[in-house]
N, C-alpha and C. Protein backbone atom coordinates (compact mmCIF):
# COMPACT_ATOMS: atom_id res chain seq x y z
N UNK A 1 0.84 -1.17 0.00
CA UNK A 1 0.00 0.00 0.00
C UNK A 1 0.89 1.23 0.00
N UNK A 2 0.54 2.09 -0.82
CA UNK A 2 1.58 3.16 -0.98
C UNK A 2 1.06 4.25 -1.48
N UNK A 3 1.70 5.43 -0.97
CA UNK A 3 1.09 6.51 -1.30
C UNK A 3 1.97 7.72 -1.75
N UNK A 4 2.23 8.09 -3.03
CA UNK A 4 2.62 8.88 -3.61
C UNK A 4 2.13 10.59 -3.73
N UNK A 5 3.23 11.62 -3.46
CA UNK A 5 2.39 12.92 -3.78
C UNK A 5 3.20 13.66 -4.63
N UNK A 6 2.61 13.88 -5.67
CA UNK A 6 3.36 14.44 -6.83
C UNK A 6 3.24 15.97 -7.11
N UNK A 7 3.89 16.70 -6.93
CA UNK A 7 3.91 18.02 -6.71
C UNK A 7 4.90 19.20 -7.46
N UNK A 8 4.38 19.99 -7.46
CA UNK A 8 5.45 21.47 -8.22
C UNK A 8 5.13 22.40 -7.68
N UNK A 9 6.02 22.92 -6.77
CA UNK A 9 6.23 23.90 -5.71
C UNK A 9 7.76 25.04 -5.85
N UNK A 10 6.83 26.33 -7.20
CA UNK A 10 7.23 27.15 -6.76
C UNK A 10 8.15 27.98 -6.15
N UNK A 11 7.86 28.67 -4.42
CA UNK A 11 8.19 29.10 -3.69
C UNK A 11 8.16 28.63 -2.08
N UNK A 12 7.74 26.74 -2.03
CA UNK A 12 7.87 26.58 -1.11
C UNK A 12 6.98 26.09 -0.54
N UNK A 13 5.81 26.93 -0.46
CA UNK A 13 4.00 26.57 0.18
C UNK A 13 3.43 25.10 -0.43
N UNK A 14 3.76 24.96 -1.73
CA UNK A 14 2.74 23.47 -2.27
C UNK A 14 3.77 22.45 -1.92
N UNK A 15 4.99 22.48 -1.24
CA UNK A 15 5.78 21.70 -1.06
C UNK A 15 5.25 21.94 0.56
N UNK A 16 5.71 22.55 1.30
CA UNK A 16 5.02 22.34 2.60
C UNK A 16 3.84 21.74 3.07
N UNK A 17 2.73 21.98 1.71
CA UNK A 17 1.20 21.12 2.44
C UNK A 17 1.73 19.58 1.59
N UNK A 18 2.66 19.11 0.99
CA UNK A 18 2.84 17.96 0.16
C UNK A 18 3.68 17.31 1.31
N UNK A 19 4.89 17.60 2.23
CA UNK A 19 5.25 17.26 2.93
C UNK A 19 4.55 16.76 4.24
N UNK A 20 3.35 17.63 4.74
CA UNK A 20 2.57 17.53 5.45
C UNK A 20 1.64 16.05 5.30
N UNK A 21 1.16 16.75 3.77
CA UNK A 21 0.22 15.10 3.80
C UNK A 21 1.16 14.15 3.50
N UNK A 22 1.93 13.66 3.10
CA UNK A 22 3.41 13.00 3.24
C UNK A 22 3.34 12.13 4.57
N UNK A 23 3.35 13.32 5.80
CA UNK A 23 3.34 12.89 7.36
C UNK A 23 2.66 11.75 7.50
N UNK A 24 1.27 12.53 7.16
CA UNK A 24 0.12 11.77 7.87
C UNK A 24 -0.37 10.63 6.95
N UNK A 25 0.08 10.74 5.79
CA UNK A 25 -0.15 9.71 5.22
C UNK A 25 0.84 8.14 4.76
N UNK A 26 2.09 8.84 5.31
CA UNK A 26 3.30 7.89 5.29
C UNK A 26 3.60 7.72 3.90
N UNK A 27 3.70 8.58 2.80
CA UNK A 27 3.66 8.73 1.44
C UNK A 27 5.00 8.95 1.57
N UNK A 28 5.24 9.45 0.11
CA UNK A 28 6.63 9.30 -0.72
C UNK A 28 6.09 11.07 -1.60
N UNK A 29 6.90 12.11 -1.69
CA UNK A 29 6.99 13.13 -2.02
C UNK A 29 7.84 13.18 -3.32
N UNK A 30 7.27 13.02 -4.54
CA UNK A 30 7.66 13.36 -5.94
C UNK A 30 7.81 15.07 -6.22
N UNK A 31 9.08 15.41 -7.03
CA UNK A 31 8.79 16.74 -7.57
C UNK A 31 8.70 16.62 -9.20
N UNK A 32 7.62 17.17 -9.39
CA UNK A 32 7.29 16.81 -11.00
C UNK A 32 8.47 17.34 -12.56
N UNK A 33 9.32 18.15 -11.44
CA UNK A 33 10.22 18.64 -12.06
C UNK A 33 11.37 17.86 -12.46
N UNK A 34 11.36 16.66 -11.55
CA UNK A 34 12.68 16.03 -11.66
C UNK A 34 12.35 14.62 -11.56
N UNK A 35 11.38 13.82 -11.83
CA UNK A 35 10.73 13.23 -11.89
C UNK A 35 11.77 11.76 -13.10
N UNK A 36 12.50 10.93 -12.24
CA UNK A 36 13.52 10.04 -12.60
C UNK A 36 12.32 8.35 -13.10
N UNK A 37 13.20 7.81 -13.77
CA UNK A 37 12.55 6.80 -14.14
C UNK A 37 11.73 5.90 -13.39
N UNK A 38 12.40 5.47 -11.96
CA UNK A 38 11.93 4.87 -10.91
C UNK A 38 11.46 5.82 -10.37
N UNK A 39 11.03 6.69 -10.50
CA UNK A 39 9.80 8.04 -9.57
C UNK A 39 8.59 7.75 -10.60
N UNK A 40 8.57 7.03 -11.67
CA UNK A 40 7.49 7.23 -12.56
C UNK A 40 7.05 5.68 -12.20
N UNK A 41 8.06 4.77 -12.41
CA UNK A 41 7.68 3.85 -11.61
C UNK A 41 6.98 3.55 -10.36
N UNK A 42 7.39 4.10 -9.39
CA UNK A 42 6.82 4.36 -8.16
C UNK A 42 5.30 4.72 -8.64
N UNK A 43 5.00 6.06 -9.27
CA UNK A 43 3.51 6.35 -9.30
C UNK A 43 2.75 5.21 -10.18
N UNK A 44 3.40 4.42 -11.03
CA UNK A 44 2.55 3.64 -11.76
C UNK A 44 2.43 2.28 -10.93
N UNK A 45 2.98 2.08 -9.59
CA UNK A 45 2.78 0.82 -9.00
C UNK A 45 1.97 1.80 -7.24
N UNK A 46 1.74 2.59 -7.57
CA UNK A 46 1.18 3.40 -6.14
C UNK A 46 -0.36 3.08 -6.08
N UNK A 47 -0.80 2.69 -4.81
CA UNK A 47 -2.01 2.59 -4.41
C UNK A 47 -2.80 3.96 -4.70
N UNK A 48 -2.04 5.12 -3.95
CA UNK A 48 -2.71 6.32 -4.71
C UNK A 48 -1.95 7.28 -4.77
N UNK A 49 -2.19 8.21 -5.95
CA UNK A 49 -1.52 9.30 -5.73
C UNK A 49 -2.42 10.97 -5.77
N UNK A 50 -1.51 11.58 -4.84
CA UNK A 50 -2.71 12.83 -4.62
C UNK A 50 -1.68 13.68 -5.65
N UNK A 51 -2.11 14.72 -5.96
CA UNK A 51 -1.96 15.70 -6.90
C UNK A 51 -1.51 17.42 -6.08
N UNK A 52 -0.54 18.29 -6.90
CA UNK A 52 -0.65 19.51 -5.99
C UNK A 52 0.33 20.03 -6.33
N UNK A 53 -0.20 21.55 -7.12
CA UNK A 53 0.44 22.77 -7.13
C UNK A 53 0.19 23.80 -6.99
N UNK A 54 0.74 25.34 -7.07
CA UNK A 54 0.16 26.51 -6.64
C UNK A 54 -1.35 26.85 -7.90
N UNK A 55 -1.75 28.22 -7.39
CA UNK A 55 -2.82 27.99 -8.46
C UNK A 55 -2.05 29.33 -8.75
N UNK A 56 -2.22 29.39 -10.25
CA UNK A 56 -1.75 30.59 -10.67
C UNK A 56 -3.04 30.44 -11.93
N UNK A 57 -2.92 32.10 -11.47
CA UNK A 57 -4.08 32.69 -12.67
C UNK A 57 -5.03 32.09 -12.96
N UNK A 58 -5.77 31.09 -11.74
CA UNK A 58 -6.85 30.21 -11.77
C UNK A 58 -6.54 28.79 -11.92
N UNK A 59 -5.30 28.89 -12.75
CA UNK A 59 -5.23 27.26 -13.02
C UNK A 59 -4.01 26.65 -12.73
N UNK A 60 -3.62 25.56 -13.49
CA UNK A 60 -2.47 25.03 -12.93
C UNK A 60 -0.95 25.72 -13.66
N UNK A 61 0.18 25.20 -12.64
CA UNK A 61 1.01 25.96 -13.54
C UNK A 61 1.84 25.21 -14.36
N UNK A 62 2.39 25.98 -15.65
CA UNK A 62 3.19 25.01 -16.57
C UNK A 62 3.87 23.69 -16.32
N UNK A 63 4.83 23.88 -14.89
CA UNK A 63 5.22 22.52 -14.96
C UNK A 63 4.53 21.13 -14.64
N UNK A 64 3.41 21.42 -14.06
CA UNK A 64 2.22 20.70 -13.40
C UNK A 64 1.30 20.02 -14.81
N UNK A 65 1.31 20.81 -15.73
CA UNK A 65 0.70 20.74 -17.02
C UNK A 65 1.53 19.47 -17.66
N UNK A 66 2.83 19.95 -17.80
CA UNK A 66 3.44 18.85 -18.79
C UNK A 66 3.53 18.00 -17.71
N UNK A 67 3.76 17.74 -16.68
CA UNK A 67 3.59 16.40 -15.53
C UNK A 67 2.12 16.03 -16.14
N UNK A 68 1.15 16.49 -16.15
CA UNK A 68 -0.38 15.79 -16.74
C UNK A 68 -0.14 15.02 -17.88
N UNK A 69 0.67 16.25 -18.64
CA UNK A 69 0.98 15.48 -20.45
C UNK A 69 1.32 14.03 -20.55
N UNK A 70 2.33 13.94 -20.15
CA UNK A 70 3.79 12.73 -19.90
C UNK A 70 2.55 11.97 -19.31
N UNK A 71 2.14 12.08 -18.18
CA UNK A 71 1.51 10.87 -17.03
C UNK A 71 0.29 10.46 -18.02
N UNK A 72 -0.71 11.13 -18.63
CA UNK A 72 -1.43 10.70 -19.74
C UNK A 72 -1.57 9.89 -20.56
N UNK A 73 -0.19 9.05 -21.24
CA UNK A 73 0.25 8.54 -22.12
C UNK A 73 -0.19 7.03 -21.55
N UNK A 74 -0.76 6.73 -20.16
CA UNK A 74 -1.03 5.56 -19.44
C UNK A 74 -2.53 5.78 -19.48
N UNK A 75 -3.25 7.05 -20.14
CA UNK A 75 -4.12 6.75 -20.29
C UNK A 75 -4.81 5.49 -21.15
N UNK A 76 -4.32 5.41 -22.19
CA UNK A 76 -4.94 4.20 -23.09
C UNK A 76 -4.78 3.04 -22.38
N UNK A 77 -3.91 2.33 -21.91
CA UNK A 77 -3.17 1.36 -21.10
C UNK A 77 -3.74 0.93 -20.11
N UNK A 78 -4.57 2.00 -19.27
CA UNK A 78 -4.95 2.13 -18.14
C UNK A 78 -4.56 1.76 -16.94
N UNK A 79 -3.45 1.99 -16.99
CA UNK A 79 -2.24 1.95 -15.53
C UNK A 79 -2.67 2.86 -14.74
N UNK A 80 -3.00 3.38 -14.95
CA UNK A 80 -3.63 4.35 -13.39
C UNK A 80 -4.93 4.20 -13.02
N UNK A 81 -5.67 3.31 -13.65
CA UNK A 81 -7.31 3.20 -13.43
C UNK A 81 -7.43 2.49 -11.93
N UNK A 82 -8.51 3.05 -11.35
CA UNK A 82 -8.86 2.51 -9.84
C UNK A 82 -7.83 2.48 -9.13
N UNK A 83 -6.78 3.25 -9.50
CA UNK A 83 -5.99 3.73 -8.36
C UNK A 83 -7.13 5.41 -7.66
N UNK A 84 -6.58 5.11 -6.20
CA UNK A 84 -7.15 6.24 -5.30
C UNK A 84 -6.63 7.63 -5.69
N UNK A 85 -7.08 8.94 -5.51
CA UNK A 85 -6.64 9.97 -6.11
C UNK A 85 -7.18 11.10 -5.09
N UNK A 86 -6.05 12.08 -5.19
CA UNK A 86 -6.61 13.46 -4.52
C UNK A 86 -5.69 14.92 -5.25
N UNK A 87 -6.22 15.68 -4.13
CA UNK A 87 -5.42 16.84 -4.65
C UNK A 87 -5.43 17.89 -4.15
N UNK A 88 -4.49 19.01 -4.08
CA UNK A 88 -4.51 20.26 -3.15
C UNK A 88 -3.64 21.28 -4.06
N UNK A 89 -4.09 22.53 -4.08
CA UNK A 89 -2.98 23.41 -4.19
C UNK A 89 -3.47 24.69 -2.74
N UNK A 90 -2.22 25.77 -3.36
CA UNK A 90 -2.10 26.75 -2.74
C UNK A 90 -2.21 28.00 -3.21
N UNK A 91 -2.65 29.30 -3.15
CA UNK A 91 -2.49 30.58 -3.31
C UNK A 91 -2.17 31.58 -2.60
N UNK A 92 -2.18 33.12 -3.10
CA UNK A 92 -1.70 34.14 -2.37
C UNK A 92 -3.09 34.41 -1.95
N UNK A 93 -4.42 34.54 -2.04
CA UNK A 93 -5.46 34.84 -1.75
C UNK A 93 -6.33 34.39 -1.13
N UNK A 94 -7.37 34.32 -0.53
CA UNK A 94 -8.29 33.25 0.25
C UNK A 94 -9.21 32.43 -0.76
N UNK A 95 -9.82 32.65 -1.44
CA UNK A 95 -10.27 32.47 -3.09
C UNK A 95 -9.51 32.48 -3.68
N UNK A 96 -8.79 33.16 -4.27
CA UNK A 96 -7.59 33.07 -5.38
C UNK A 96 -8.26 31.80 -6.56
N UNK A 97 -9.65 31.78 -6.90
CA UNK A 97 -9.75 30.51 -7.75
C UNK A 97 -9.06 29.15 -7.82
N UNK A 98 -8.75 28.97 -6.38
CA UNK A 98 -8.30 27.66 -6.40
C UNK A 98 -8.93 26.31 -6.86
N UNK A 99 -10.83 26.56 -6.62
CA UNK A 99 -11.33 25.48 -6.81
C UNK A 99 -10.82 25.22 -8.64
N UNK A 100 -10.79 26.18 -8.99
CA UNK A 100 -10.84 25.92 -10.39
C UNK A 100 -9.18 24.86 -10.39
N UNK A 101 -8.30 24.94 -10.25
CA UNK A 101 -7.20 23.92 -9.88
C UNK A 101 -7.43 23.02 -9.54
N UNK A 102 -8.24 22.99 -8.42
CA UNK A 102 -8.68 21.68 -8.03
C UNK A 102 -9.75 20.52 -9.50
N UNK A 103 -10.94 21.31 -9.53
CA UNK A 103 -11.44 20.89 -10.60
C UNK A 103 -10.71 20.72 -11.66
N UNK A 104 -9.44 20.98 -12.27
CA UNK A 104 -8.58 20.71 -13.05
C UNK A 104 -7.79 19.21 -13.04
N UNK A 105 -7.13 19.18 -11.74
CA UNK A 105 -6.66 17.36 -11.12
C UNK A 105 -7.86 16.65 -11.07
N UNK A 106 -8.88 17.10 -10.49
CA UNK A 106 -10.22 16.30 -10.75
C UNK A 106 -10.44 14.83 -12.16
N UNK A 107 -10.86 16.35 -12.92
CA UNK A 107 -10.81 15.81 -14.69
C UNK A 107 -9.82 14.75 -14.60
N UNK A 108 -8.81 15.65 -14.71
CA UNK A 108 -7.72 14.47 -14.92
C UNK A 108 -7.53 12.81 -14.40
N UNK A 109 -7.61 13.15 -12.82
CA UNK A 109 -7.67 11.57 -12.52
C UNK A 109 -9.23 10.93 -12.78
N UNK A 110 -10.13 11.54 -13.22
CA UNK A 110 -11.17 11.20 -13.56
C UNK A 110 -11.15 10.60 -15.46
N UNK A 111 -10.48 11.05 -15.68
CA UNK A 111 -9.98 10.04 -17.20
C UNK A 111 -9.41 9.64 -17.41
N UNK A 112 -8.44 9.69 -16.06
CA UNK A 112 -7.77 8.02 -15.69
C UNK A 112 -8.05 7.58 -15.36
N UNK A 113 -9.35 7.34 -15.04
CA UNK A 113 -10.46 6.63 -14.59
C UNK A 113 -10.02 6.29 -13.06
N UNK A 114 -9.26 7.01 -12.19
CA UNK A 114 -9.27 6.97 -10.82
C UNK A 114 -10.41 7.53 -10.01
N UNK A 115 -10.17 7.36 -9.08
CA UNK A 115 -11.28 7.34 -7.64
C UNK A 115 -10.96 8.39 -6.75
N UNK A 116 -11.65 9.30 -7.00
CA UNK A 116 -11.21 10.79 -6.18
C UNK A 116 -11.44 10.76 -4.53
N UNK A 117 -10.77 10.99 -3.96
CA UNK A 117 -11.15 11.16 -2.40
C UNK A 117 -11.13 12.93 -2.22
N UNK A 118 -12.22 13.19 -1.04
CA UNK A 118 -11.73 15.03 -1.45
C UNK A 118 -11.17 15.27 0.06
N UNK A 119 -11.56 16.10 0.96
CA UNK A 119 -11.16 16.43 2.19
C UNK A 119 -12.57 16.18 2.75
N UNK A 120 -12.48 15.90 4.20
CA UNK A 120 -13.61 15.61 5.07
C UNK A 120 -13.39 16.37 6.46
N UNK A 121 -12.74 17.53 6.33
CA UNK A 121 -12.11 18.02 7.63
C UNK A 121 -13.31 19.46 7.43
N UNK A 122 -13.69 19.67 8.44
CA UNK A 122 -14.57 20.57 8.89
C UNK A 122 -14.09 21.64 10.28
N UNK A 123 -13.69 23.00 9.26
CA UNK A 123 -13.26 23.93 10.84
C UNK A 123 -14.49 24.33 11.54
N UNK A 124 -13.67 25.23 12.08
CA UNK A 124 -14.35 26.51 13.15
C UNK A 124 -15.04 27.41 12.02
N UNK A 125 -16.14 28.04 12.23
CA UNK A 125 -16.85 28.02 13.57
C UNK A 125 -17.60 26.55 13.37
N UNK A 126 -18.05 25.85 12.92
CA UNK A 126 -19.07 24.76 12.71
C UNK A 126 -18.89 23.65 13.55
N UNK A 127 -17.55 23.52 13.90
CA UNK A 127 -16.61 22.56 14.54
C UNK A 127 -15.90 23.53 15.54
N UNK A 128 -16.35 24.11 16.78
CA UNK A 128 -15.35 24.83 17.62
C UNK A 128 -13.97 24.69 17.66
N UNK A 129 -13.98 23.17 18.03
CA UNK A 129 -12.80 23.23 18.24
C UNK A 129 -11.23 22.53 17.28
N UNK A 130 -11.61 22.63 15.88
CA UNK A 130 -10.96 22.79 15.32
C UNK A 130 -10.77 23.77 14.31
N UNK A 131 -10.49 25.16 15.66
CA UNK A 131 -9.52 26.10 15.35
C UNK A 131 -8.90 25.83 13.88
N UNK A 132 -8.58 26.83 12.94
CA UNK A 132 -7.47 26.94 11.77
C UNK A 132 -7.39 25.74 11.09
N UNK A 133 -8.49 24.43 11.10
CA UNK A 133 -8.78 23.33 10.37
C UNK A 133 -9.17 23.86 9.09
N UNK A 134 -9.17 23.37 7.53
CA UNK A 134 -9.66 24.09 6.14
C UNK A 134 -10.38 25.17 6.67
N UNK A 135 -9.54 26.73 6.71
CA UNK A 135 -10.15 27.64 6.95
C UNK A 135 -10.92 28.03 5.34
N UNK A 136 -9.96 27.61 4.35
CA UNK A 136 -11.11 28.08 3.03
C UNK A 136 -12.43 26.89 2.82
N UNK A 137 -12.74 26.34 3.40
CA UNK A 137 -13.92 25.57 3.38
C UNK A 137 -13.94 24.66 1.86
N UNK A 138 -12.65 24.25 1.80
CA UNK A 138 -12.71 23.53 0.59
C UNK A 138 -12.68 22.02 0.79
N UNK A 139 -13.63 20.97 0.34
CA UNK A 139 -13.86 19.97 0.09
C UNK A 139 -13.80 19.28 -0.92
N UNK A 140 -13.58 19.78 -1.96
CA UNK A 140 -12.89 18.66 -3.27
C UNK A 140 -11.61 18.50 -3.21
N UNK A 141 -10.53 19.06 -2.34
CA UNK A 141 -9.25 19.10 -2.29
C UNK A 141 -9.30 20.08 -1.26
N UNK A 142 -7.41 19.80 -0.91
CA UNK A 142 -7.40 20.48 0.39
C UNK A 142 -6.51 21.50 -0.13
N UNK A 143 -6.88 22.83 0.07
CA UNK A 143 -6.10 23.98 -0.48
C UNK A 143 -5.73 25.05 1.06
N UNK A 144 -4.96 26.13 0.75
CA UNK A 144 -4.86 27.03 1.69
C UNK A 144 -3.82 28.15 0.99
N UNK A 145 -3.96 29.24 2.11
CA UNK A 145 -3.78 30.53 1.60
C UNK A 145 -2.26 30.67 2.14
N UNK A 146 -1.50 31.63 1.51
CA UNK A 146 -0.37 31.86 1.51
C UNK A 146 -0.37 33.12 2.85
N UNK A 147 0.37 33.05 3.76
CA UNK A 147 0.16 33.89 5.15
C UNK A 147 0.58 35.64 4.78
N UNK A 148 -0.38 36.17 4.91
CA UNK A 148 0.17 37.70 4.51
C UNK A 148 1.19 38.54 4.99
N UNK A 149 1.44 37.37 6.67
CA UNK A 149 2.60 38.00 7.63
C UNK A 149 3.00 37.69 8.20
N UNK A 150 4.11 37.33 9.15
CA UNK A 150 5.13 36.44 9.89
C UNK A 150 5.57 35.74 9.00
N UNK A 151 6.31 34.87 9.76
CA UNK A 151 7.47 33.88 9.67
C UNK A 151 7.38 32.59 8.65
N UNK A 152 6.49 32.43 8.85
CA UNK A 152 5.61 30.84 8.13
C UNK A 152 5.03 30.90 7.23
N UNK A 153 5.56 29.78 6.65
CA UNK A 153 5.15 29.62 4.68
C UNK A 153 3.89 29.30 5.13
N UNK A 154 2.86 28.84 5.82
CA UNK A 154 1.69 28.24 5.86
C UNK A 154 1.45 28.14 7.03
N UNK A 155 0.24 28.95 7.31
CA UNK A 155 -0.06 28.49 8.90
C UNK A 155 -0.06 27.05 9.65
N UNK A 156 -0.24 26.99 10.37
CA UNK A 156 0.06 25.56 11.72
C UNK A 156 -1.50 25.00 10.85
N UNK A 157 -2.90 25.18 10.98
CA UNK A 157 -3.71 25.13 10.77
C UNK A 157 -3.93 24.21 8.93
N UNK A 158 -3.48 24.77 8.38
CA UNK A 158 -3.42 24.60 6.55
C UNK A 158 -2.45 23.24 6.95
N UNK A 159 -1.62 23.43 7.50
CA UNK A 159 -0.20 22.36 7.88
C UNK A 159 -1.07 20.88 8.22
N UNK A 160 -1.75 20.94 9.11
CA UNK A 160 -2.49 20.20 10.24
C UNK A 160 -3.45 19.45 9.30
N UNK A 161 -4.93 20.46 8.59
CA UNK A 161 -5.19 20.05 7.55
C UNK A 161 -4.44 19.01 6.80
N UNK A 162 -3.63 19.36 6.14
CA UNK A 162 -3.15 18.81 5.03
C UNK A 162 -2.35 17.27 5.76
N UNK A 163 -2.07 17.09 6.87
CA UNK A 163 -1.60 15.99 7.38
C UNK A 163 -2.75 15.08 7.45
N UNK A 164 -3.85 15.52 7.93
CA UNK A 164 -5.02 14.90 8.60
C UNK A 164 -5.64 14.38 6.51
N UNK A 165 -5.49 14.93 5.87
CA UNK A 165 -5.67 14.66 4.66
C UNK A 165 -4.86 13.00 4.13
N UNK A 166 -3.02 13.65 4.51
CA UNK A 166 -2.86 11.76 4.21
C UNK A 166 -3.40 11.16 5.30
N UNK A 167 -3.68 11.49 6.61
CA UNK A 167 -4.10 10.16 7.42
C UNK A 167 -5.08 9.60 6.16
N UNK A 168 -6.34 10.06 6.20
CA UNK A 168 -7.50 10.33 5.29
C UNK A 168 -7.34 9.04 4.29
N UNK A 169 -6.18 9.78 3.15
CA UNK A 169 -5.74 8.68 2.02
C UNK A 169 -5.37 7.56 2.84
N UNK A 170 -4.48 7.23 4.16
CA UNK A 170 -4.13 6.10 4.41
C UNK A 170 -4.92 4.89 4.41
N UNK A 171 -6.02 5.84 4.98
CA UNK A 171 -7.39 4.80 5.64
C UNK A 171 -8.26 4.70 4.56
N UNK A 172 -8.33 5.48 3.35
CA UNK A 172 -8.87 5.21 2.18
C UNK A 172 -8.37 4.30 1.49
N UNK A 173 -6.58 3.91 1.81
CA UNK A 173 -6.06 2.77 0.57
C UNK A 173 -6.23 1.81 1.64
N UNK A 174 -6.41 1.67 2.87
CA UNK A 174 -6.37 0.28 3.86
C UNK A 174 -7.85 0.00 3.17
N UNK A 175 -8.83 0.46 3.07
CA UNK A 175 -9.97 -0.13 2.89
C UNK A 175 -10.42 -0.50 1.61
N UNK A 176 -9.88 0.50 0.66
CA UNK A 176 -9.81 0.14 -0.92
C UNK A 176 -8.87 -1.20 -1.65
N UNK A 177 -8.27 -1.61 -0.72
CA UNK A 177 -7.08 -3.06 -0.91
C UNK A 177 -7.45 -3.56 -0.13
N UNK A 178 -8.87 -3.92 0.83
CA UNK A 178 -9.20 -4.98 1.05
C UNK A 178 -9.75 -6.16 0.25
């Protein structure tokens, strides 16, 4: 059972929530940039892989694109079918059109005929007490905002999220490989 997160990070932030769900999900952290023969391997023998880059200008960004291109080519083949699937990016904005990114990895593992899992984490206020849990209230993927001030690429909160996300996938591939 294995869990892959394939990612293009920018300035830092889509690598921080990729590391995160990484944690909690006991995954393996791909950069789509450098992406070696046995890293392609890895995703084509992975129980699942989640998806995740910044959102720029609504959508995804170039290198994230040709990572779609290349990984595509297993479309006919169907090496990635009924594998588990997710996805997250990041922005400078609270909206920043992320869903539209998200809905972008969507499609995609959806004509690879994979099995989308989204986020199931519910903050504050609805949930008191999880404080800084998906403060953007996103549920098709787990996204978050880039901090306007201090120290930290990503709040504790977006961080936390995004861990509780691979737990999430873990317990989605324990039950999907039964």
């Amino acid at each position: 059972m294995t869990l892959c997160i394939v990612t293009y990070s920018a300035d830092g932030h889509t690598r921080a929530m990729a590391d995160s769900i990484a944690t909690g999900g006991k995954g393996q952290v791909l950069d789509v940039t450098k992406l070696s023969d046995a890293e392609w391997q890895s995703l084509d023998q992975a129980s699942a892989i989640v998806m995740g880059a910044p959102t720029y200008m609504g959508g995804l960004p170039s290198p994230f694109i040709q990572f779609i291109e290349t990984a595509a080519s297993r479309w006919d083949t169907g090496q990635w079918r009924d594998k588990l699937a997710g996805g997250f990016t990041t922005a400078m904005h609270p909206a920043g059109d992320k869903l539209n990114a998200l809905i972008s990895l969507f499609v995609f593992a959806s004509q690879m005929g994979m099995v989308w899992i989204g986020n199931s984490e519910t903050g504050a206020p609805v949930v008191p007490e999880n404080e800084g849990i998906n403060t953007d209230g996103s549920w098709v993927g787990v996204t978050a905002s880039v901090p306007k001030s201090g120290d930290k690429i990503l709040t504790d909160g977006d961080l936390e999220t995004a861990r509780r996300y691979g737990l999430r996938m873990r317990e989605a591939i324990t039950r999907w490989e039964k």
